[in-house]
N, C-alpha and C. Protein backbone atom coordinates (compact mmCIF):
# COMPACT_ATOMS: atom_id res chain seq x y z
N UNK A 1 -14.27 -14.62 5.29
CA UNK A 1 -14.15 -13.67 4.20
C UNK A 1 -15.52 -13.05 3.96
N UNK A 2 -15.73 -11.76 3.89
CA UNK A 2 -16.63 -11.12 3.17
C UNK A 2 -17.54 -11.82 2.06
N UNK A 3 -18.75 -11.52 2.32
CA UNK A 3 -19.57 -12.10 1.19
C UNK A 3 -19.09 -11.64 -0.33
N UNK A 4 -19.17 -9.93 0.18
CA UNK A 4 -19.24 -8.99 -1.03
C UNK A 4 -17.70 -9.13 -1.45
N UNK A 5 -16.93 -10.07 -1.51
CA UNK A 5 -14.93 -9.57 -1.90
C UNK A 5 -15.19 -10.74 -2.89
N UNK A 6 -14.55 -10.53 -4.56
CA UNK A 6 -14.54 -11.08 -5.09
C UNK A 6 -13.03 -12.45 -4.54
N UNK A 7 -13.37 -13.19 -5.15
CA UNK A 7 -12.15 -14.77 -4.69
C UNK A 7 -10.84 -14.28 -5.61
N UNK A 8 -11.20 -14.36 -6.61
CA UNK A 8 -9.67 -13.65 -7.18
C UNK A 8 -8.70 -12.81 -6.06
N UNK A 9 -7.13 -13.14 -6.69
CA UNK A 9 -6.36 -12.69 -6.19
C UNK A 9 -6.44 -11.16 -6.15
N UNK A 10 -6.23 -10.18 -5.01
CA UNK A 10 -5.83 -8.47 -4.84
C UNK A 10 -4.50 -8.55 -4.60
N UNK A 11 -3.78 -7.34 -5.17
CA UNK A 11 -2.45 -6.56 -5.00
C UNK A 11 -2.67 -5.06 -4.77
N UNK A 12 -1.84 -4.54 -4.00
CA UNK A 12 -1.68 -3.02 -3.77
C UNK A 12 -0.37 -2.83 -4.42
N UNK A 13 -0.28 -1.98 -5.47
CA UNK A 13 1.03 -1.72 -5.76
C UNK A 13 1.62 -0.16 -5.11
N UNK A 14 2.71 -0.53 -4.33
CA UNK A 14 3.80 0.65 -3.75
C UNK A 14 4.55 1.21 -4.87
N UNK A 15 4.34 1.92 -4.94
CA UNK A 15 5.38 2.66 -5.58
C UNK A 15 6.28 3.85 -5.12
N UNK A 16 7.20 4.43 -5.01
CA UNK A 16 8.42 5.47 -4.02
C UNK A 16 9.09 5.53 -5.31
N UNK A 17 9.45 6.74 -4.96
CA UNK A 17 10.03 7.98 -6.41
C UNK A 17 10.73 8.63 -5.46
N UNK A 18 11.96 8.63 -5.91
CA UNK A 18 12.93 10.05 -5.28
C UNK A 18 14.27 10.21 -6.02
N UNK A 19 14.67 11.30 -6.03
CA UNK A 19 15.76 11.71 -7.13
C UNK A 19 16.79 10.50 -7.51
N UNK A 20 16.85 9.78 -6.05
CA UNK A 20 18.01 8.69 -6.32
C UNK A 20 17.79 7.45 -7.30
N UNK A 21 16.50 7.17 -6.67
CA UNK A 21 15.95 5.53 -7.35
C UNK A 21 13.89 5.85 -7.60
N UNK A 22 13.87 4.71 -8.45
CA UNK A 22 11.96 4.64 -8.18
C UNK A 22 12.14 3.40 -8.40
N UNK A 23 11.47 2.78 -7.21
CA UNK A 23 10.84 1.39 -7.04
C UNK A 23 9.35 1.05 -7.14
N UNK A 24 8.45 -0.23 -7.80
CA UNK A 24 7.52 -0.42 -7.33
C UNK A 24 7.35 -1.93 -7.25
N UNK A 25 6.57 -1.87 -6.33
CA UNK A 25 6.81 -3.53 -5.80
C UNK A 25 4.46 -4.11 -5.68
N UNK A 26 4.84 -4.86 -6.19
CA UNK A 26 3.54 -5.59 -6.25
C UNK A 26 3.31 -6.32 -5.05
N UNK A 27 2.35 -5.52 -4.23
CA UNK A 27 2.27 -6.45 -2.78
C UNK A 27 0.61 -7.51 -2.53
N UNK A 28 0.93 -8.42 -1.89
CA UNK A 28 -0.47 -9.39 -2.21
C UNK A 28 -1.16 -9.28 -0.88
N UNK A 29 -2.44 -8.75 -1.09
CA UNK A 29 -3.23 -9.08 0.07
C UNK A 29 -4.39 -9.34 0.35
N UNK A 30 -4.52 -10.31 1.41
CA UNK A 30 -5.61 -10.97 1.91
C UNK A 30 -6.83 -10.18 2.78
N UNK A 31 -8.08 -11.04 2.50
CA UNK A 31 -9.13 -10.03 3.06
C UNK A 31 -9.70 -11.31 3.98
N UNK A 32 -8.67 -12.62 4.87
CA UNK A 32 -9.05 -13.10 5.47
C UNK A 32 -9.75 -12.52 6.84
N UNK A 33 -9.20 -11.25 7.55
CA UNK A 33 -9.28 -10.58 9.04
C UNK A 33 -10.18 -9.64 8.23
N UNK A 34 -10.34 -9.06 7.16
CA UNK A 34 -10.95 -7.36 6.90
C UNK A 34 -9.95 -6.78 6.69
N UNK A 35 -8.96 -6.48 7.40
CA UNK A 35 -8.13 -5.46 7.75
C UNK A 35 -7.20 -5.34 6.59
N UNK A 36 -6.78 -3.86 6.34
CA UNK A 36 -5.29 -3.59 5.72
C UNK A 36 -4.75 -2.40 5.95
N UNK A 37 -3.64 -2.81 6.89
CA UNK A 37 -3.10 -1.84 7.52
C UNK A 37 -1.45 -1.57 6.70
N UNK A 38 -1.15 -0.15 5.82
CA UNK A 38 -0.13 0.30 5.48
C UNK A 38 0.13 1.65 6.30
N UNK A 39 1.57 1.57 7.15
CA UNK A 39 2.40 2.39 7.68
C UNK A 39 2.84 3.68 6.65
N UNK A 40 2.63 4.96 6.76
CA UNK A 40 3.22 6.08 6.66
C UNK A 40 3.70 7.43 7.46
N UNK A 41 4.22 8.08 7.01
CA UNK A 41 4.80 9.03 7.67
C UNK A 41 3.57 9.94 8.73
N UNK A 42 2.42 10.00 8.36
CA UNK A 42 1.47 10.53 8.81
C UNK A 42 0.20 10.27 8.09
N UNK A 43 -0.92 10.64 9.24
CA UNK A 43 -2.13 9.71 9.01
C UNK A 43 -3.04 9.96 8.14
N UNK A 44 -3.17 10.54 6.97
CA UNK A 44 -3.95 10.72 5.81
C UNK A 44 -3.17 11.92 4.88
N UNK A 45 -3.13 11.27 3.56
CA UNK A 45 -2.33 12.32 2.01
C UNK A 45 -3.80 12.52 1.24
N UNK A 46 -3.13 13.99 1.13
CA UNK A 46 -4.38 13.68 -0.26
C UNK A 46 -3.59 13.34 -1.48
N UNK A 47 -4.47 13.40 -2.46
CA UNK A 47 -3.96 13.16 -3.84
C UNK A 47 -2.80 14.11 -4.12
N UNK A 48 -2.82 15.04 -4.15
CA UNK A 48 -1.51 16.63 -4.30
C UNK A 48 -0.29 16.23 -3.19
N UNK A 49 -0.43 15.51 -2.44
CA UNK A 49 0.58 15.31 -1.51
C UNK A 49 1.66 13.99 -1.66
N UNK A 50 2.99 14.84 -1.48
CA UNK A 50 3.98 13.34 -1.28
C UNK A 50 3.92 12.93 0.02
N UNK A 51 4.34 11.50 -0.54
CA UNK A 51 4.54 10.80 0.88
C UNK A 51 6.10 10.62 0.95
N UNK A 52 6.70 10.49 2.48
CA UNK A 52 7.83 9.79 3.07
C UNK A 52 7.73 9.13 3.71
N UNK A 53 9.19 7.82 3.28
CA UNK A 53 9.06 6.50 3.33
C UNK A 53 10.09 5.95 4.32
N UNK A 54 10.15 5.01 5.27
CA UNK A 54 11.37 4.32 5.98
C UNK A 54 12.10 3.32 5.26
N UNK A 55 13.15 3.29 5.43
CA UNK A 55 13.65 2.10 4.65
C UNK A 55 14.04 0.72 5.66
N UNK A 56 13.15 1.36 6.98
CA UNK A 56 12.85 0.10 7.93
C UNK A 56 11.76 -0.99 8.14
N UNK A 57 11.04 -0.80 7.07
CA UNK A 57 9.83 -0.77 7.11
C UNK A 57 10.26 -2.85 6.62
């Protein structure tokens, strides 16, 4: 683990909005590897931009 990552627990919260439903789900993650890799439709949003979601995911 990183020197600089506090020990306390991190969450990323998802959230998806669409006319039908809005879900958000509290996801937990570890900074054992460094890495955090989340899947989207394409490879960088800005802030003004929606995203689309799989429901294969």
């Amino acid at each position: 683990m990183a020197k600089d990552f506090p020990k306390e627990d991190k969450f990323v919260y998802l959230e998806a909005v669409s006319p039908a439903f809005t879900a958000r789900e509290k996801i937990p993650v570890t900074t054992l590897n460094g890495f955090l890799f989340i899947q989207t439709d394409k490879p960088l949003y800005t802030p003004e931009q929606e995203g689309q979601y799989d429901n294969n995911l």
